[in-house]
Protein backbone atom coordinates (compact mmCIF):
# COMPACT_ATOMS: atom_id res chain seq x y z
CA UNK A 1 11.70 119.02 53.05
CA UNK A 2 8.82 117.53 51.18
CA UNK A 3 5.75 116.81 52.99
CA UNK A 4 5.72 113.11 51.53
CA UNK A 5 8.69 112.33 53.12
CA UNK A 6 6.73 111.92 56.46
CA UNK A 7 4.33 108.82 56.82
CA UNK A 8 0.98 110.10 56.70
CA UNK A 9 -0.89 109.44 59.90
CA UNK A 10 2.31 109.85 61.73
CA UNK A 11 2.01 112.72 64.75
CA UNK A 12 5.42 113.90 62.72
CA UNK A 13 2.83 113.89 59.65
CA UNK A 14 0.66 115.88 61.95
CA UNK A 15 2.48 119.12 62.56
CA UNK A 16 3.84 119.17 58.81
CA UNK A 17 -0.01 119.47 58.24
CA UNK A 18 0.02 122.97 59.53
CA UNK A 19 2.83 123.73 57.20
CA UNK A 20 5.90 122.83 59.53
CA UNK A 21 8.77 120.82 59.69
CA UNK A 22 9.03 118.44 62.49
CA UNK A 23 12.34 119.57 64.80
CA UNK A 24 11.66 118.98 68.28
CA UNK A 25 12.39 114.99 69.82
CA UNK A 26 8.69 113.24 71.11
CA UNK A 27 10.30 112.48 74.51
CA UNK A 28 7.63 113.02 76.88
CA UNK A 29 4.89 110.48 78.15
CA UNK A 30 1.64 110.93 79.95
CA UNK A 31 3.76 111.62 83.51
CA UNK A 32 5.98 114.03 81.84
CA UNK A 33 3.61 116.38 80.45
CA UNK A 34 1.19 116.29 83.55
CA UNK A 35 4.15 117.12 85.34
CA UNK A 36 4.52 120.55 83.10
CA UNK A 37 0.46 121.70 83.94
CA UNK A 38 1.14 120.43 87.56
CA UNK A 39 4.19 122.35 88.63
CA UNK A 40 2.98 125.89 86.24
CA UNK A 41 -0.13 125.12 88.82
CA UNK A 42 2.15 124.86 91.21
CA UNK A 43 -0.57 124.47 94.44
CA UNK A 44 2.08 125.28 96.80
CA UNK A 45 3.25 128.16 95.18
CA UNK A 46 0.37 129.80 94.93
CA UNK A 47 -1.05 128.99 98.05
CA UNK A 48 1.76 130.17 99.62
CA UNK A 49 1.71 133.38 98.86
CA UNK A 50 -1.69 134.23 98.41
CA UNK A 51 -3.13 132.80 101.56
CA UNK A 52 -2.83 135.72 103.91
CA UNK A 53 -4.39 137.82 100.94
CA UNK A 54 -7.48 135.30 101.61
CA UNK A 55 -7.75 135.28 105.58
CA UNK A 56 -6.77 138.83 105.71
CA UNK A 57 -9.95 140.08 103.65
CA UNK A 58 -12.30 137.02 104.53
CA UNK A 59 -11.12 134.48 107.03
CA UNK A 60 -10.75 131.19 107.44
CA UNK A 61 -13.96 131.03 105.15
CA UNK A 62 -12.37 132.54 102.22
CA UNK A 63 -11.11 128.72 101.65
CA UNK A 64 -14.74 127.49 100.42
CA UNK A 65 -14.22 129.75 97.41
CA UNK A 66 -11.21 127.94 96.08
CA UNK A 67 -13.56 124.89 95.16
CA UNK A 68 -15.70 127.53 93.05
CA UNK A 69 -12.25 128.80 91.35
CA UNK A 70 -11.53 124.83 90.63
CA UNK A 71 -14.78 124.06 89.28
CA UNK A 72 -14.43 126.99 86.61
CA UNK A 73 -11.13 126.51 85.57
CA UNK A 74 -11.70 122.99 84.93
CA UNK A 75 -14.68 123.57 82.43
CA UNK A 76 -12.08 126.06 80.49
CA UNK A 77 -9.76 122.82 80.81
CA UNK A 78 -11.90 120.85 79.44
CA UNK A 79 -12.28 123.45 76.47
CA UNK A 80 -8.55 123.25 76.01
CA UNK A 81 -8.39 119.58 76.22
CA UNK A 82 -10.54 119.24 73.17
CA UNK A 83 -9.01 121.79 71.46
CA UNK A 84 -5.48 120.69 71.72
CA UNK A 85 -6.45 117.34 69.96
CA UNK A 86 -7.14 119.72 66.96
CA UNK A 87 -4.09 121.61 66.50
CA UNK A 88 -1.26 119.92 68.52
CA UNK A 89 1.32 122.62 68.10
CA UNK A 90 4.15 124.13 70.44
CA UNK A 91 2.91 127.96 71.10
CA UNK A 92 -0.53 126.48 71.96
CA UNK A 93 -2.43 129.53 72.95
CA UNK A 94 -0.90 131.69 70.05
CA UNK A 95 -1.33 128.72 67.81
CA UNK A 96 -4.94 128.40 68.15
CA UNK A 97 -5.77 131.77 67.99
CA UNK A 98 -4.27 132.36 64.49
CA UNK A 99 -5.20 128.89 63.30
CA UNK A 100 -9.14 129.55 64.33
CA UNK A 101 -9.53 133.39 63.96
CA UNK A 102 -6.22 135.00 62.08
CA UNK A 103 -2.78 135.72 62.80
CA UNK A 104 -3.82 139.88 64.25
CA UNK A 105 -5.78 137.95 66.57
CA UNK A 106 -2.85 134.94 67.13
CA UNK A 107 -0.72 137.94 67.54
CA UNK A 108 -2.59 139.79 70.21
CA UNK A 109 -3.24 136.23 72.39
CA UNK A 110 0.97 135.50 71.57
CA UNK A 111 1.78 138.85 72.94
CA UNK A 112 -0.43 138.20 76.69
CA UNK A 113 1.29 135.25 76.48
CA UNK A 114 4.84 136.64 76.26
CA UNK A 115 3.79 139.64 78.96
CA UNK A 116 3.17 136.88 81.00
CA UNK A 117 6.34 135.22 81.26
CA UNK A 118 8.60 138.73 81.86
CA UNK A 119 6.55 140.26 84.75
CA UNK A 120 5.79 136.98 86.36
CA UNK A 121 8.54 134.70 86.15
CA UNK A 122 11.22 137.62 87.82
CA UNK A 123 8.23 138.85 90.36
CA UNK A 124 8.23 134.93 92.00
CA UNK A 125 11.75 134.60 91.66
CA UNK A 126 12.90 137.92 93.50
CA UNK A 127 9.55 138.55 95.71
CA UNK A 128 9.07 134.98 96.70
CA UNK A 129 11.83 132.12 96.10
CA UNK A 130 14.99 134.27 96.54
CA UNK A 131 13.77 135.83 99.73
CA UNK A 132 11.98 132.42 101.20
CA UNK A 133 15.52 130.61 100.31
CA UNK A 134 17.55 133.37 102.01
CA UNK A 135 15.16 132.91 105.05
CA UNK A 136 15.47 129.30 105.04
CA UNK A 137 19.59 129.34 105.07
CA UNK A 138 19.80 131.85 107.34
CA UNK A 139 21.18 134.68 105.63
CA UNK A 140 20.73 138.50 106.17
CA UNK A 141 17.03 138.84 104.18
CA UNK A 142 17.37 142.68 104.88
CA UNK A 143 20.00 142.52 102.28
CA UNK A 144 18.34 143.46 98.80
CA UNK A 145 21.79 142.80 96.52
CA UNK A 146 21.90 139.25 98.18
CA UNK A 147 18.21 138.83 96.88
CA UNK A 148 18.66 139.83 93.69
CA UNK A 149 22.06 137.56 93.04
CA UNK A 150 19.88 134.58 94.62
CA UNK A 151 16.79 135.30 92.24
CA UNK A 152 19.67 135.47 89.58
CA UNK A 153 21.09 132.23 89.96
CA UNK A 154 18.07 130.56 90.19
CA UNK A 155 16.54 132.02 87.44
CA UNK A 156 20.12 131.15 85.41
CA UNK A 157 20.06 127.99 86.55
CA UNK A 158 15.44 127.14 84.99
CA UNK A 159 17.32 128.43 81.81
CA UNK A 160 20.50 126.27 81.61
CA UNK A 161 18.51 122.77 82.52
CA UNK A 162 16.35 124.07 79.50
CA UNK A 163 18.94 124.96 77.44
CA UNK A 164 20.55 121.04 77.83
CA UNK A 165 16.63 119.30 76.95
CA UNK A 166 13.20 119.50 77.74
CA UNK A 167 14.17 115.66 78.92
CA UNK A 168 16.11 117.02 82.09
CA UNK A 169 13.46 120.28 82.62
CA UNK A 170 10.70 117.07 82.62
CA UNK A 171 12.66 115.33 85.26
CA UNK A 172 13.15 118.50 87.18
CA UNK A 173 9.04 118.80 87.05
CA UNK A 174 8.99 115.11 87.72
CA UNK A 175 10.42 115.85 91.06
CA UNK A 176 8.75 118.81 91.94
CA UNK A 177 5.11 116.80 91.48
CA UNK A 178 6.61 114.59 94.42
CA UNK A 179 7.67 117.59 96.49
CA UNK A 180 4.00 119.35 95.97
CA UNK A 181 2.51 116.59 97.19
CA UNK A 182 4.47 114.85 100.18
CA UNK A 183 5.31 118.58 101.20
CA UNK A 184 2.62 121.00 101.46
CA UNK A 185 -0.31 118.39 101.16
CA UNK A 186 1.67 115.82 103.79
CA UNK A 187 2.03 118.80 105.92
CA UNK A 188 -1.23 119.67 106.05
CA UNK A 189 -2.44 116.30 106.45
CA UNK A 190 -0.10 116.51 109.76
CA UNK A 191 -1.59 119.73 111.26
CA UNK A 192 -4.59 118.31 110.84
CA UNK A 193 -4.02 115.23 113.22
CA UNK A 194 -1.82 117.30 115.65
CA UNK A 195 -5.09 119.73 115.90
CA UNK A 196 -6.91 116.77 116.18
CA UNK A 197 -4.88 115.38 119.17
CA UNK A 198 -3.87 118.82 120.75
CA UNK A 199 -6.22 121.51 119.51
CA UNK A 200 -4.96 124.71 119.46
CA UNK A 201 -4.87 127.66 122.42
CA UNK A 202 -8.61 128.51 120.88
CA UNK A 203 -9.73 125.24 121.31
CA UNK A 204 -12.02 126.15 117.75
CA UNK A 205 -13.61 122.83 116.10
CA UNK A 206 -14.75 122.46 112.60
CA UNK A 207 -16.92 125.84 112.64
CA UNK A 208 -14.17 127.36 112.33
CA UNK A 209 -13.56 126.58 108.93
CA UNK A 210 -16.79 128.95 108.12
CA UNK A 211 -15.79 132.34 110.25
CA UNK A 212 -16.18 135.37 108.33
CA UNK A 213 -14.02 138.34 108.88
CA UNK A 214 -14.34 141.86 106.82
CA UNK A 215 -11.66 144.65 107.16
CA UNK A 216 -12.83 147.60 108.53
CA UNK A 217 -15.68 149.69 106.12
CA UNK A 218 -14.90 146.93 103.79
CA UNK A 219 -18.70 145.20 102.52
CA UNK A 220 -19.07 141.57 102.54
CA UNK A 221 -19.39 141.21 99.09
CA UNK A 222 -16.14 143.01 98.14
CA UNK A 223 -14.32 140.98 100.67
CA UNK A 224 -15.76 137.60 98.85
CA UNK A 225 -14.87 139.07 95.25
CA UNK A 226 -11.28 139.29 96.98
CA UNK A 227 -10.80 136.63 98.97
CA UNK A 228 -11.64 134.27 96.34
CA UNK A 229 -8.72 135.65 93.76
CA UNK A 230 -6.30 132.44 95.61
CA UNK A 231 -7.97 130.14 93.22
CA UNK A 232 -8.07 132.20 90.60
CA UNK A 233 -4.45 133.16 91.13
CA UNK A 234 -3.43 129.59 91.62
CA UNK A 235 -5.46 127.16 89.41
CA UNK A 236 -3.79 128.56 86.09
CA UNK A 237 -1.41 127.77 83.52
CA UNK A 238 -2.40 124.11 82.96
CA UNK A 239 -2.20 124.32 78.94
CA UNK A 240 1.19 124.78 79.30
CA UNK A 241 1.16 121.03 78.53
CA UNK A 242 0.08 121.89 75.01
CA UNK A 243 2.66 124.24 74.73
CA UNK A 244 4.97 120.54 74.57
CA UNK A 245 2.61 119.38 71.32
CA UNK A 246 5.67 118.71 69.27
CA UNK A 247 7.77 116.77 71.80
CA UNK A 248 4.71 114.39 73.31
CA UNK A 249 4.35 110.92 72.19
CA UNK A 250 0.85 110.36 71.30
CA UNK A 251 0.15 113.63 71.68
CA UNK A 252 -3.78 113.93 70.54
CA UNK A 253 -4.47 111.54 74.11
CA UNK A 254 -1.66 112.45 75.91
CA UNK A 255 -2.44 116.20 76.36
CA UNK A 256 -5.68 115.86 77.38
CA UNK A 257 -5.06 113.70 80.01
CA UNK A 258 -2.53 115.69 81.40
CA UNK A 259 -4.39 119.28 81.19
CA UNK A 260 -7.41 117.45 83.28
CA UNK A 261 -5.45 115.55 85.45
CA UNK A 262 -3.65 118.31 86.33
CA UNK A 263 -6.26 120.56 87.28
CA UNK A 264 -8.53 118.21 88.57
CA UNK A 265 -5.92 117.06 91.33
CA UNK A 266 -4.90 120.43 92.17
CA UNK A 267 -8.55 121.34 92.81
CA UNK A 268 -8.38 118.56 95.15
CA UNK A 269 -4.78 118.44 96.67
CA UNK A 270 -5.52 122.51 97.16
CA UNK A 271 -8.67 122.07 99.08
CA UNK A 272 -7.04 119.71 101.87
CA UNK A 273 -3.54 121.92 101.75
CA UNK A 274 -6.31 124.90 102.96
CA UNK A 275 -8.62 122.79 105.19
CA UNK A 276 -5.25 121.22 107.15
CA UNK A 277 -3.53 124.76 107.55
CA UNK A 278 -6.48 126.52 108.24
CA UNK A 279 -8.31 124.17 111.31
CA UNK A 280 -4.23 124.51 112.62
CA UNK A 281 -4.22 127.87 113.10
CA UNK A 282 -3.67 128.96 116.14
CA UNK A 283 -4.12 132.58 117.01
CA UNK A 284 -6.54 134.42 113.96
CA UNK A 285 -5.43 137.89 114.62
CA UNK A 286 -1.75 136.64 114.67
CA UNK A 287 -1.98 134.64 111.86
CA UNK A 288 -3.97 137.68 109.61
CA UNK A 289 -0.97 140.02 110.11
CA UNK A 290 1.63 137.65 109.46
CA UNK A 291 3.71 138.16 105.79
CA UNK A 292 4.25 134.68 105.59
CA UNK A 293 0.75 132.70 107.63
CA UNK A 294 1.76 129.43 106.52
CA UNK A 295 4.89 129.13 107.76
CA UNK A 296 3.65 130.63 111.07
CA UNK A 297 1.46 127.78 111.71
CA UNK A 298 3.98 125.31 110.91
CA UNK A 299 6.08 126.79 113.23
CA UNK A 300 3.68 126.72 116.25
CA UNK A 301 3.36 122.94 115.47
CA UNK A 302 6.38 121.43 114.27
CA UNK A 303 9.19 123.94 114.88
CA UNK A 304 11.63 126.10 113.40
CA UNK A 305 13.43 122.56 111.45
CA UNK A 306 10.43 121.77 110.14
CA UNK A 307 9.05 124.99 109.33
CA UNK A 308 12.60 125.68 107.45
CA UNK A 309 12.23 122.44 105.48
CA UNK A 310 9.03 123.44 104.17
CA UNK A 311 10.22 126.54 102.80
CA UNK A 312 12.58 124.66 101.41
CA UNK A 313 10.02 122.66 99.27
CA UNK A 314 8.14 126.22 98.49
CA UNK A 315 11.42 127.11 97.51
CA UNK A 316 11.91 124.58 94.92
CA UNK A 317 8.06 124.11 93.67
CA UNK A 318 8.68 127.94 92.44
CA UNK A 319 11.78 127.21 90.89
CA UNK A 320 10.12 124.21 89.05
CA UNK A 321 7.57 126.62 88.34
CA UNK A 322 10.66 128.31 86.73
CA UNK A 323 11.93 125.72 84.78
CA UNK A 324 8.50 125.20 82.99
CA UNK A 325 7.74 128.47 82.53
CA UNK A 326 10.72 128.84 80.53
CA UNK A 327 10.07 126.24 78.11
CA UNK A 328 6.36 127.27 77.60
CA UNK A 329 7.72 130.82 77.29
CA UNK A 330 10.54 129.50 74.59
CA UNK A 331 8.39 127.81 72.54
CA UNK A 332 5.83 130.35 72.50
CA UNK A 333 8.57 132.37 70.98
CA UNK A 334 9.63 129.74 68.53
CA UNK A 335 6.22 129.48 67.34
CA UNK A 336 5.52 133.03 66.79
CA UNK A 337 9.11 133.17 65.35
CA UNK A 338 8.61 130.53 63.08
CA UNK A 339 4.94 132.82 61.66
CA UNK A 340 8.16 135.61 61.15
CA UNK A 341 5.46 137.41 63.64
CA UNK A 342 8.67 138.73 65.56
CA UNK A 343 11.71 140.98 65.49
CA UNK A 344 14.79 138.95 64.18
CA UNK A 345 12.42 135.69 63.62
CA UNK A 346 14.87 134.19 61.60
CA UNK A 347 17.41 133.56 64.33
CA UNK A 348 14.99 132.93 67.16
CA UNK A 349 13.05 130.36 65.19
CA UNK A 350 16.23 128.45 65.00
CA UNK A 351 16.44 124.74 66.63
CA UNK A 352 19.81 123.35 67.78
CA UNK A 353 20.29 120.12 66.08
CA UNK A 354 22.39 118.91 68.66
CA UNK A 355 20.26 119.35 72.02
CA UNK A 356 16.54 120.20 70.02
CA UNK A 357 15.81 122.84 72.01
CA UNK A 358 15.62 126.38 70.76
CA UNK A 359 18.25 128.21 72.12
CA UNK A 360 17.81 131.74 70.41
CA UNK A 361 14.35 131.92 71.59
CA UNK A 362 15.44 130.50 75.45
CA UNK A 363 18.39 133.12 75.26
CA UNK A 364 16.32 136.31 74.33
CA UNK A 365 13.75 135.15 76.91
CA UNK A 366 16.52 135.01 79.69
CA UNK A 367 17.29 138.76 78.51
CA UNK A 368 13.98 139.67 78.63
CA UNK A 369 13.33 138.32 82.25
CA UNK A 370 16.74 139.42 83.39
CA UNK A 371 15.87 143.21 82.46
CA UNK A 372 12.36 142.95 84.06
CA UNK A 373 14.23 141.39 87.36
CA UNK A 374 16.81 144.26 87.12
CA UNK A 375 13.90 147.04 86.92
CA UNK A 376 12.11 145.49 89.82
CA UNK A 377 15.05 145.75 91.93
CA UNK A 378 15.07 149.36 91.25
CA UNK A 379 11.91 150.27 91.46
CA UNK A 380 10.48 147.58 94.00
CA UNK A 381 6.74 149.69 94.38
CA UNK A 382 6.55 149.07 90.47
CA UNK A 383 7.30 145.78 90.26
CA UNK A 384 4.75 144.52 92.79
CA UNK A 385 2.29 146.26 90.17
CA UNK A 386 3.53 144.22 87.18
CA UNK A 387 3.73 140.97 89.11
CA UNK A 388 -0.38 141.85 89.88
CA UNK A 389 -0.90 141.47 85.86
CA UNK A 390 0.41 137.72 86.27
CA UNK A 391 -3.18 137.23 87.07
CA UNK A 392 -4.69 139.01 84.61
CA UNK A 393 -2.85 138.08 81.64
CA UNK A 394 -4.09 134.14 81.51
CA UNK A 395 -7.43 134.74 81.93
CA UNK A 396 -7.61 137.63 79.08
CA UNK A 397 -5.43 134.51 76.71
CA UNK A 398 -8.08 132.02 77.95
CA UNK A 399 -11.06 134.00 77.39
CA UNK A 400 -9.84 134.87 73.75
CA UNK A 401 -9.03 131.14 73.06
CA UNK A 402 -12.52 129.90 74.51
CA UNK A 403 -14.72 132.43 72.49
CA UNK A 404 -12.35 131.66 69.15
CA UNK A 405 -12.91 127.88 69.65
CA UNK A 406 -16.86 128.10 70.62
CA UNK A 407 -16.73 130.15 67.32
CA UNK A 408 -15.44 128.02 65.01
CA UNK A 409 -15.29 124.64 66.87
CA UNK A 410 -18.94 123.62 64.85
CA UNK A 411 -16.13 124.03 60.83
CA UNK A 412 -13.86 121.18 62.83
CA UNK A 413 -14.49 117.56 62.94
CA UNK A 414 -13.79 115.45 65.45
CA UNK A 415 -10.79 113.19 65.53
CA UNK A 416 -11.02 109.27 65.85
CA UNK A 417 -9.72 107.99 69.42
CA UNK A 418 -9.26 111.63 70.98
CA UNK A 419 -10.84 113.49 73.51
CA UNK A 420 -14.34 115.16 72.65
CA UNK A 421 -16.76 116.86 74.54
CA UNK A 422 -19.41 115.61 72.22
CA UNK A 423 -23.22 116.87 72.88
CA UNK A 424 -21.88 118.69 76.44
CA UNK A 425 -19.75 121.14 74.27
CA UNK A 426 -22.22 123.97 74.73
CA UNK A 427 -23.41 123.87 77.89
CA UNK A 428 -19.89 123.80 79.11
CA UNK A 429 -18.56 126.63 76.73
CA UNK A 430 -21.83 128.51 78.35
CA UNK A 431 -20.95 127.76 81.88
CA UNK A 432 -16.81 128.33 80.62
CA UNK A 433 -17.38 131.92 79.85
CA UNK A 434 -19.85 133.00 82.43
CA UNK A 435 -17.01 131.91 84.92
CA UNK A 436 -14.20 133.77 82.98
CA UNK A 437 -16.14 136.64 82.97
CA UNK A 438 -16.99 136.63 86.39
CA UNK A 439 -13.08 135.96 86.97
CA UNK A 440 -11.81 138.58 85.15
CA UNK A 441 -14.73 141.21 86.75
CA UNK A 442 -13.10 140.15 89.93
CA UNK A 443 -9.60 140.92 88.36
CA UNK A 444 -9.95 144.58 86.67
CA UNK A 445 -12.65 146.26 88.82
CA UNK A 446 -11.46 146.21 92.67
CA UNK A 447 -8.98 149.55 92.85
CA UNK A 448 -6.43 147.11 94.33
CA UNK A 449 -5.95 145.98 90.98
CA UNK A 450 -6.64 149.00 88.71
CA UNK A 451 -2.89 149.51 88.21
CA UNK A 452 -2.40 146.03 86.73
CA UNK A 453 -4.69 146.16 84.89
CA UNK A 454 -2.81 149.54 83.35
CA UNK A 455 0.29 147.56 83.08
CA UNK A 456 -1.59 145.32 80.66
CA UNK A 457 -2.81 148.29 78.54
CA UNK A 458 0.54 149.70 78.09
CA UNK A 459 1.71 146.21 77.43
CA UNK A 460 -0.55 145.99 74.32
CA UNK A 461 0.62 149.68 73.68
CA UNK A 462 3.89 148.19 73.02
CA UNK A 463 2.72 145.31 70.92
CA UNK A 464 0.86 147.74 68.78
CA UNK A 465 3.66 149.69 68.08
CA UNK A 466 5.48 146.65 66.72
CA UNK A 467 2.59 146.01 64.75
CA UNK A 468 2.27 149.31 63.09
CA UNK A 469 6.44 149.53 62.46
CA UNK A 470 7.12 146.21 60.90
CA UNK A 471 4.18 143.24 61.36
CA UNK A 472 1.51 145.02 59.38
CA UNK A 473 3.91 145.19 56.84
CA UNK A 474 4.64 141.54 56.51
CA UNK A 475 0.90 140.70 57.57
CA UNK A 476 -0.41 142.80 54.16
CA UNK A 477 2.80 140.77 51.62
CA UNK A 478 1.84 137.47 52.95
CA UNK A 479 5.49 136.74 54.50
CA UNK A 480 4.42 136.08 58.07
CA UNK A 481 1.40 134.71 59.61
CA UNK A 482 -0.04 131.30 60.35
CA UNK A 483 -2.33 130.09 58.03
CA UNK A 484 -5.87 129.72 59.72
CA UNK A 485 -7.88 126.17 59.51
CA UNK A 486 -10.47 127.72 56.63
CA UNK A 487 -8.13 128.80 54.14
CA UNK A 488 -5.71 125.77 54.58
CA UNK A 489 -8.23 123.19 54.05
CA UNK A 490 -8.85 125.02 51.06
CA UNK A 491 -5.28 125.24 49.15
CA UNK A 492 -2.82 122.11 48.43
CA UNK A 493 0.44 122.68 50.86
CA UNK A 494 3.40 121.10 48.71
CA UNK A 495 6.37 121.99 51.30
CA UNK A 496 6.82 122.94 54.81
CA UNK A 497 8.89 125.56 56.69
């Protein structure tokens, strides 16, 4: 396909810029793609299972350190907004490493990316969904092969709606923005006014919301560094709304809308989900040993129907977590495919011309995932490890990508009509990269995370060894590789892949 058969100007024209052929359908509006940051956010997912991490090592005052967590990751949003205007491609992260740095350095970011996806997508499935669903219907949660077959289906299930079109994976986020919203927001909104009417057996008022509590020999300053890891565990994943550059209409305003929306309304839907929960609670020491703390103080106030119902929503806000992970993960894939950066790249860079999705790369990332879940299942101890790296893994890909783009942002111009941080760009690169620093201090020193951080390590390990066996190879003839923004705007490109 010649690139003159696409009308310049086009955002068709725009990814056969970059030296590709356009294959995916632009399906998805402003609500669509929000939708994608907003459920990979997933506030209710994350709070949910982070909380008693939170109270447990700070108390109720741990919550003031999610608005510091929201604050930072918005200034890398707004890093990512601008730089998705620039290259608009699926495989964002990997893409704009490559394109702004090289394809050794696309390859590294690519490969966090895809480590990602296979220890956290299983460890939410089988440590969180399957058993909160199980709990929910009232089956025997003691039973580990029940778990596993309910993490299986659902995780089946993310993978078939993608495998039938990103349009039907949108509507499934569509949903899930409702459910975020009405259910763990409208339920702490409730708990609130019952506390307000009723009060609890404590009879605490607003103070309470800034009671400190340490563990035992544990110094204040660790338990802060700790306590404030729910934001930083929660408020990622929002550029997974790049990751759909090549199926959004209007893409170079769309996406940056819907990376800042996103993260700027969980910041502030998260903050009244903790305030409403936490002035509800009713017994502190109860609530700090509890597994599940949440659903504890539901319970207290509305009751084991109610409390069931919520999991319910939890339940399906981690499965729509699902469902978008697997399409970021896919395309990620795809894109590094389609650089012939991977094993068998010619098959998994293939798009189905009937449903426009790319099956190959949705299929091998089901295997992937479904090995992962299998291992964790035998070796539960071990797989709580991996899942810790889910937390790691973004903030090593966004720290890359934010010290790539400060690098070479200055060679880019700006675009007519799309977003731009104009004369703010350094001070909030500066403040950007103080915060991820600080964030992923917080992440590799403690010793409760030391072996994720391993996990990571020997992740790269393997990479490596891919490198060295067949991607050098192809890196040093010139047959894989994304060409980066310096040497393309130097050299005439006559076709596309």
């Amino acid at each position: 396909m010649s690139a003159d058969q696409i009308a310049p100007g086009t955002e068709d024209a725009a990814v056969n810029e970059f030296g590709y052929r356009q294959e995916f359908r632009r399906v998805l509006h402003l609500f669509a793609v929000f939708s994608v940051s907003f459920s990979i956010i997933s506030i209710t997912t994350g709070i949910f299972l982070n909380y008693a991490f939170g109270i447990t090592h700070l108390g109720p005052a741990s919550i003031w350190l999610w608005p510091v967590a929201a604050v930072g990751q918005t200034l890398v949003a707004l890093i990512v907004a601008e730089l998705a205007t620039r290259i608009p491609l699926a495989g964002a992260n990997y893409q704009w490493a490559s394109r702004l740095v090289g394809p050794r350095y696309g390859y590294v970011v690519g490969s966090l990316g895809i480590m990602l996806v296979a220890v956290g997508m299983p460890g939410i499935l089988l440590l969180g969904a399957s058993p909160l669903l199980v709990t929910a219907l009232g089956w025997n949660i003691e039973n580990p092969r029940l778990l596993l077959f309910v993490a299986i289906v659902l995780m089946a299930s993310a993978f078939g709606i993608n495998l039938i079109s990103i349009q039907l994976a949108a509507r499934v986020n569509n949903t899930a923005v409702v459910t975020e919203i009405v259910g763990a927001v409208g339920v702490a909104v409730v708990l609130f006014v019952l506390w307000v009417a009723k009060g609890t057996p404590d009879e605490h008022g607003l103070g309470f919301l800034g009671t400190t509590t340490t563990l035992p020999g544990q110094p204040l300053w660790y338990a802060v560094v700790l306590a404030a890891l729910i934001g930083v565990y929660t408020l990622a994943g929002f550029e997974a709304a790049a990751d759909m550059g090549e199926e959004t209409v209007d893409v170079r305003r769309t996406i940056p809308r819907a990376i800042i929306l996103s993260v700027v309304l969980s910041g502030v839907l998260g903050m009244l989900t903790l305030i409403g929960f936490t002035i509800a609670i009713p017994d502190l020491a109860a609530v700090q040993a509890s597994p599940v703390p949440l659903a504890d103080i539901t319970f207290y106030w509305l009751g084991e129907t109610l409390t069931k119902v919520l999991l319910l929503v939890v339940v399906f806000s981690m499965f729509a977590l699902t469902v978008v992970y697997v399409a970021a993960a896919a395309r990620l894939i795809f894109a590094m495919a389609r650089d012939n950066m991977l094993p068998g790249s010619t098959v998994l860079r293939r798009v189905n011309p009937g449903t426009r999705t790319p099956i190959s790369a949705l299929l091998i990332t089901f295997v992937i995932c479904l090995a992962l879940m299998l291992y964790g299942y035998a070796n539960g101890d071990a797989f709580g490890t991996l899942v810790g790296a889910t937390a790691l893994l973004p903030f090593l890909v966004y720290f890359l990508t934010v010290v790539a783009y400060g690098l070479r942002r200055r060679r880019l111009a700006a675009l007519p009509d799309a977003f731009h941080l104009g004369r703010w760009a350094g001070p909030v690169f500066v403040a950007a990269l103080v915060w991820l620093l600080a964030a992923l201090t917080a992440l590799i020193l403690p010793s409760e995370f030391r072996n994720a951080t391993y996990v990571v390590l020997g992740g790269l390990a393997l990479a490596g060894l891919w490198y060295v066996v067949g991607l050098h190879k192809r890196l040093q003839n010139g047959t894989a590789g994304a060409t980066t923004l310096s040497a393309a705007a130097n050299r005439p490109r006559d076709t596309v892949q």
